[in-house]
N, C-alpha and C. Protein backbone atom coordinates (compact mmCIF):
# COMPACT_ATOMS: atom_id res chain seq x y z
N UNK A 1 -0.48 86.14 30.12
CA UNK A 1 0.91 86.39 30.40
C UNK A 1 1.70 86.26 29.10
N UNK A 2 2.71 87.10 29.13
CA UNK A 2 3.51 87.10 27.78
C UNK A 2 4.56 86.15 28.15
N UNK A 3 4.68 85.59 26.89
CA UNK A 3 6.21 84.16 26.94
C UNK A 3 7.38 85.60 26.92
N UNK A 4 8.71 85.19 27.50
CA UNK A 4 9.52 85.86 27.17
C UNK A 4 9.88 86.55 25.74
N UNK A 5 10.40 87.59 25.81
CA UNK A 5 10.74 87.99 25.12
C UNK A 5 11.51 87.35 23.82
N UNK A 6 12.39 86.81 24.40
CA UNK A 6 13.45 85.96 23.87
C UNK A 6 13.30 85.26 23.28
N UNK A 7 12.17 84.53 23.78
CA UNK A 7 11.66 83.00 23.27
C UNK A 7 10.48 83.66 22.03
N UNK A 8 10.19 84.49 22.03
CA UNK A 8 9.18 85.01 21.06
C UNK A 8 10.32 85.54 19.66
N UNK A 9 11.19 86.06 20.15
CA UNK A 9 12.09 86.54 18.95
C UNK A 9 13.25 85.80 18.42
N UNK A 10 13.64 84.42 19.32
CA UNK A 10 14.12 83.38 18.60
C UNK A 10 13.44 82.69 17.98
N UNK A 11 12.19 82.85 18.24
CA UNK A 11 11.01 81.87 17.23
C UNK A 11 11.16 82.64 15.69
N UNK A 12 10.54 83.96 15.72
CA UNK A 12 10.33 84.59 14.83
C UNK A 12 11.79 84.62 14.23
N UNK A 13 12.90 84.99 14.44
CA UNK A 13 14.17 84.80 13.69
C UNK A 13 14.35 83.23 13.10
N UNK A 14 14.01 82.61 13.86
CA UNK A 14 13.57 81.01 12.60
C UNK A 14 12.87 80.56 11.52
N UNK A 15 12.05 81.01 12.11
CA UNK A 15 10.84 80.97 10.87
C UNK A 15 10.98 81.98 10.14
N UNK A 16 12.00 83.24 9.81
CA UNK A 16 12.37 84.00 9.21
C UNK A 16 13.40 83.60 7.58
N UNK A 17 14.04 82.45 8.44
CA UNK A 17 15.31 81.69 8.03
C UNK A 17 14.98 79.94 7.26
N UNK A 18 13.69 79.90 8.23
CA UNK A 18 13.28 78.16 7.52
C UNK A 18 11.72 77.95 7.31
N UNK A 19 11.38 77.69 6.28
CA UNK A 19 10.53 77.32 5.60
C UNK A 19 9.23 76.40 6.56
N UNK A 20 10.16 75.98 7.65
CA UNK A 20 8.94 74.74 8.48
C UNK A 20 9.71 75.07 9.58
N UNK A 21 8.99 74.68 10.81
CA UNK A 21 9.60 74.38 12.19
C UNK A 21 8.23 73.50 13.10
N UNK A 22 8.93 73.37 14.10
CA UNK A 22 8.07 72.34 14.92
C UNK A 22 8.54 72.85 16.12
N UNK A 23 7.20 73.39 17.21
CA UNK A 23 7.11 72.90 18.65
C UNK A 23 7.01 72.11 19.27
N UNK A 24 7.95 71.72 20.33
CA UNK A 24 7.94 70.78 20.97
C UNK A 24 8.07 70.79 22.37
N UNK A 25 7.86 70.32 23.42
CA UNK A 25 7.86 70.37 24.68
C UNK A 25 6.66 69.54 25.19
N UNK A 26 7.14 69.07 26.69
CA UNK A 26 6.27 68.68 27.12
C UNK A 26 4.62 69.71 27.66
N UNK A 27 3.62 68.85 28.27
CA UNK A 27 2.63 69.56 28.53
C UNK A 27 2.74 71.04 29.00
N UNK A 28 1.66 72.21 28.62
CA UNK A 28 1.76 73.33 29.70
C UNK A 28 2.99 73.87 30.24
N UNK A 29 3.43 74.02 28.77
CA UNK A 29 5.17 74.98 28.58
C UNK A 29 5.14 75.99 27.74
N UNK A 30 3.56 76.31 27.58
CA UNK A 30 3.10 77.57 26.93
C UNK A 30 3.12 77.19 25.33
N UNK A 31 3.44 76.02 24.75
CA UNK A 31 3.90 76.19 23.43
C UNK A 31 2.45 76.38 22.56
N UNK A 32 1.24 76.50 22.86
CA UNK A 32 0.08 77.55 22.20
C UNK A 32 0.20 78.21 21.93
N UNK A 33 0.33 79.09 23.21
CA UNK A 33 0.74 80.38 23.32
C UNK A 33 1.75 81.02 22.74
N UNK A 34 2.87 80.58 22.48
CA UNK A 34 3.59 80.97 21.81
C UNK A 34 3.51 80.74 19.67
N UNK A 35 2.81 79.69 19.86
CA UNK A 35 2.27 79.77 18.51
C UNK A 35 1.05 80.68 17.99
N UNK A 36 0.37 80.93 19.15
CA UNK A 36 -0.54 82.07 18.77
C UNK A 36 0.17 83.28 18.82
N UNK A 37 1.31 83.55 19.35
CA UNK A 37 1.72 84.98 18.98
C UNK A 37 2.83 85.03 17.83
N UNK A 38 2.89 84.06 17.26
CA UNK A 38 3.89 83.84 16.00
C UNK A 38 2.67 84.28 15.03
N UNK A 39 1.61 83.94 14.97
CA UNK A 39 0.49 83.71 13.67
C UNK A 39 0.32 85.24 13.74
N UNK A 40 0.09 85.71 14.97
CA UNK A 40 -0.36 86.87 15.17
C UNK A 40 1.02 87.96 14.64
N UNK A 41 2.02 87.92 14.94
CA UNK A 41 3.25 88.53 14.31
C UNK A 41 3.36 88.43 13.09
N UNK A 42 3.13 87.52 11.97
CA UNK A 42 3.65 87.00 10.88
C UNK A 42 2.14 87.26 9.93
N UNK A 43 1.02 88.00 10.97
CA UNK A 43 -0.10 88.05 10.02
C UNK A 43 -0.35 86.47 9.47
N UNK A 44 -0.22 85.46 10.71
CA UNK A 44 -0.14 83.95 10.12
C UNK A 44 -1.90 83.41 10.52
N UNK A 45 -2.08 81.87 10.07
CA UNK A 45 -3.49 81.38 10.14
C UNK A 45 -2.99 80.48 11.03
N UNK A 46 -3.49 80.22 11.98
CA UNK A 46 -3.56 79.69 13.60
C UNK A 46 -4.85 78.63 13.36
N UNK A 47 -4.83 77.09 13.01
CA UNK A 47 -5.46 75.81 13.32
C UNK A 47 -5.43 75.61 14.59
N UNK A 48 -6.44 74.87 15.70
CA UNK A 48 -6.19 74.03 16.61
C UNK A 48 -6.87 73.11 15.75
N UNK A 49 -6.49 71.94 15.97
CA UNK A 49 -7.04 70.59 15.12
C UNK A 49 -7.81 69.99 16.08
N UNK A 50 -7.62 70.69 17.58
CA UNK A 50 -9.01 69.73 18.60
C UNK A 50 -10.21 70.48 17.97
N UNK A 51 -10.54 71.34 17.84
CA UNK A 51 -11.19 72.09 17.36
C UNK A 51 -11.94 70.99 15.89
N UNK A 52 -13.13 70.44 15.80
CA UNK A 52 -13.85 70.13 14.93
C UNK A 52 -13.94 70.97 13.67
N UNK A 53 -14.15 71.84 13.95
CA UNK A 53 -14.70 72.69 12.53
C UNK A 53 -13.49 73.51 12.03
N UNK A 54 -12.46 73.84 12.95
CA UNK A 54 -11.07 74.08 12.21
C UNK A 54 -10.24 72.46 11.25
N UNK A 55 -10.72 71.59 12.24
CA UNK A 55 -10.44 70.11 11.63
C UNK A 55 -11.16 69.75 10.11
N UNK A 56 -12.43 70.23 10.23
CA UNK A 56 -12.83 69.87 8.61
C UNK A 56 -12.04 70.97 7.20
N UNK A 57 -11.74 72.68 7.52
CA UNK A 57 -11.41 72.55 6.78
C UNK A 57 -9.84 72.03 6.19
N UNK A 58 -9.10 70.81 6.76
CA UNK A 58 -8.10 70.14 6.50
C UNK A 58 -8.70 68.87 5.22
N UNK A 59 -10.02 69.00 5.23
CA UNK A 59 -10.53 67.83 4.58
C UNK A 59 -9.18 67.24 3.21
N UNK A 60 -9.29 68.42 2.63
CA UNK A 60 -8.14 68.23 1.26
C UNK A 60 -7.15 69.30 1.84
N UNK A 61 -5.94 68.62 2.34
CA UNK A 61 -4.92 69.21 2.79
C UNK A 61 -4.12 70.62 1.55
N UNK A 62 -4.37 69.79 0.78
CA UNK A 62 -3.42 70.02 -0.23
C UNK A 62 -4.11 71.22 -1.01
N UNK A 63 -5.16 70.86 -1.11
CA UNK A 63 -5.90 72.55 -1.68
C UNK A 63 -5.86 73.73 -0.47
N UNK A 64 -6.21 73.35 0.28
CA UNK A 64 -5.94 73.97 1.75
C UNK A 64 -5.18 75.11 1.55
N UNK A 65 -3.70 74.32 1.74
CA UNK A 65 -2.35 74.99 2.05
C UNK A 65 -2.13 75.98 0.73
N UNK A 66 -2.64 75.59 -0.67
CA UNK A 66 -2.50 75.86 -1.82
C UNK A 66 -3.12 77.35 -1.45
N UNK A 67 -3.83 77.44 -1.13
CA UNK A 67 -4.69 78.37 -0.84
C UNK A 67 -4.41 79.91 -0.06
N UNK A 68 -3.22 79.46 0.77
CA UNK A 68 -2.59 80.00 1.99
C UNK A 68 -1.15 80.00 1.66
N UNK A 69 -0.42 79.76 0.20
CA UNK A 69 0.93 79.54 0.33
C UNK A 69 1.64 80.39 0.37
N UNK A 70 1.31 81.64 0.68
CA UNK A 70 1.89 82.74 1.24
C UNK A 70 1.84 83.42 2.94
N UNK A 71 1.29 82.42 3.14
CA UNK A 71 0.86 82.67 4.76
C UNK A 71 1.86 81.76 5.46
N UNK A 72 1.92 82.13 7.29
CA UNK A 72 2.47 81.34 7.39
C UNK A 72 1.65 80.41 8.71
N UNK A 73 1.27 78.95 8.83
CA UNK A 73 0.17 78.40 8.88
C UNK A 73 0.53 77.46 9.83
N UNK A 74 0.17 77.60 11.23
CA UNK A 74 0.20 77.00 11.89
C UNK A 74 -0.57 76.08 12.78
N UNK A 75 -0.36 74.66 13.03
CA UNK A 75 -1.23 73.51 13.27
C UNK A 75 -1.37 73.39 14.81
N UNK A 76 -1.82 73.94 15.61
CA UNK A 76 -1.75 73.05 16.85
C UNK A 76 -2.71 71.57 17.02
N UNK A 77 -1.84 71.39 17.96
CA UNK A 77 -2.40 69.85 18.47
C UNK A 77 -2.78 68.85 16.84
N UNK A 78 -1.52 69.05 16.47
CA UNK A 78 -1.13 68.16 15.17
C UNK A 78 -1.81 66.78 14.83
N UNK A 79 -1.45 66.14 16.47
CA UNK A 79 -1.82 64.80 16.39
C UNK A 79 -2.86 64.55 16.49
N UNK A 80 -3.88 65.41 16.42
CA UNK A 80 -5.56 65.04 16.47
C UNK A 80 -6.12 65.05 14.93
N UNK A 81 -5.12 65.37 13.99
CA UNK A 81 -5.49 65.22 12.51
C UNK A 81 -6.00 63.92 12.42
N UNK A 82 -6.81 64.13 11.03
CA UNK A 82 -7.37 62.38 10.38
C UNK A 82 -6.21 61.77 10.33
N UNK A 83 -5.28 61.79 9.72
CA UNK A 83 -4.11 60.99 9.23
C UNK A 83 -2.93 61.79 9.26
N UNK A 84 -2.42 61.48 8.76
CA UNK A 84 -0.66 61.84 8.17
C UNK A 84 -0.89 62.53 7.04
N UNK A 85 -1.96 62.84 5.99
CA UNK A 85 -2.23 63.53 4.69
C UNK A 85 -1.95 65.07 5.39
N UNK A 86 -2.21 65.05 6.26
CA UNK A 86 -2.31 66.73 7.08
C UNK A 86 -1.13 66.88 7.30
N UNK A 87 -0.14 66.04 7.96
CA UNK A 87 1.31 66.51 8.26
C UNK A 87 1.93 66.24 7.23
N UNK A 88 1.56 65.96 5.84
CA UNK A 88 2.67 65.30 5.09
C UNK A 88 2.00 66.64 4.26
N UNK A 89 3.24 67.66 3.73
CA UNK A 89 3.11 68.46 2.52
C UNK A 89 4.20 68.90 2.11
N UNK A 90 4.51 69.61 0.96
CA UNK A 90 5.83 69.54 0.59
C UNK A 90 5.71 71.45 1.43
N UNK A 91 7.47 71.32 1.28
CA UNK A 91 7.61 72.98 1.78
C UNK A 91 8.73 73.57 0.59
N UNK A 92 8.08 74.92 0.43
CA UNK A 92 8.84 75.37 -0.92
C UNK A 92 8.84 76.90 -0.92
N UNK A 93 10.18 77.13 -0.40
CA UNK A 93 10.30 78.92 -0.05
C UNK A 93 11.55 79.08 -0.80
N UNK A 94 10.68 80.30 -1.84
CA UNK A 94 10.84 80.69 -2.24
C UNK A 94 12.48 81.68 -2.13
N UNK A 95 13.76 81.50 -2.64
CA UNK A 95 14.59 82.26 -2.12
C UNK A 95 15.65 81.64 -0.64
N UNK A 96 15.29 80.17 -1.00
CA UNK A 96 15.86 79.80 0.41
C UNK A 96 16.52 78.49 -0.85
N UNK A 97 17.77 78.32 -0.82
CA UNK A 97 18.37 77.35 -1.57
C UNK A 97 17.97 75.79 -0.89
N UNK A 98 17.65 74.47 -1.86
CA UNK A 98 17.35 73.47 -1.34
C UNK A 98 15.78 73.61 -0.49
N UNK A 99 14.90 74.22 -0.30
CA UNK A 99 14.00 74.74 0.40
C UNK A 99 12.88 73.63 0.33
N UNK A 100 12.88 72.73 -1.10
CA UNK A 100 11.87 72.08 -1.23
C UNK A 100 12.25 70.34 -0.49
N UNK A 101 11.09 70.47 0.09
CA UNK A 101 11.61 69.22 1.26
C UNK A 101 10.10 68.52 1.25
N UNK A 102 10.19 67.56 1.81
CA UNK A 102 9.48 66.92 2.18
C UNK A 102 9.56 66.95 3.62
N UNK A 103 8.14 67.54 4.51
CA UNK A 103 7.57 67.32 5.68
C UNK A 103 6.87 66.21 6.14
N UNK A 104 7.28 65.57 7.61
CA UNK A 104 6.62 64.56 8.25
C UNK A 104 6.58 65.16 9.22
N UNK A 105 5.44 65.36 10.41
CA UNK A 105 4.93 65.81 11.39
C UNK A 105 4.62 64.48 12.35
């Protein structure tokens, strides 16, 4: 089933505009699903972190992302990371004033 319309093109008009965003909602409110059709729109890389072998390559976060910093890279199920090294990276877009921030997940 497709998420609304709406909700698919207020996503994408955000992440158009900001460098990071975060899903949130409680259980089975589609918010997968809707992150799998953002990755899929944006030509983006789609993690589930329950997922073991998507989980190892997070080993070195930081080469990782380095790797992908033109993509746009999305984590599900965040909180099954090793640590906080995975949610903690800097964000730096290019063309967006003030852009470089520090992320906590």
């Amino acid at each position: 089933m497709m998420l609304a319309r709406s909700v698919l093109a207020d996503s994408q008009r955000a992440l158009g505009r900001h460098p990071a965003a975060a899903l949130l909602g409680p259980r089975q409110v589609r918010k997968t699903t809707l992150a799998r059709q953002l990755a899929q729109s944006f030509d983006g890389l789609y993690l589930d972190l329950e997922n073991f072998r998507e989980r190892e390559k997070m080993t070195d976060p930081r080469l990782f992302l380095a790797a992908h910093e033109n993509r746009l890279v999305i984590f599900d199920e965040a909180q099954r990371s090793r640590g906080p090294e995975i949610a903690r990276f800097s964000v730096d877009a290019p063309g967006i004033p003030n852009s470089q921030k520090q992320l906590s997940l």
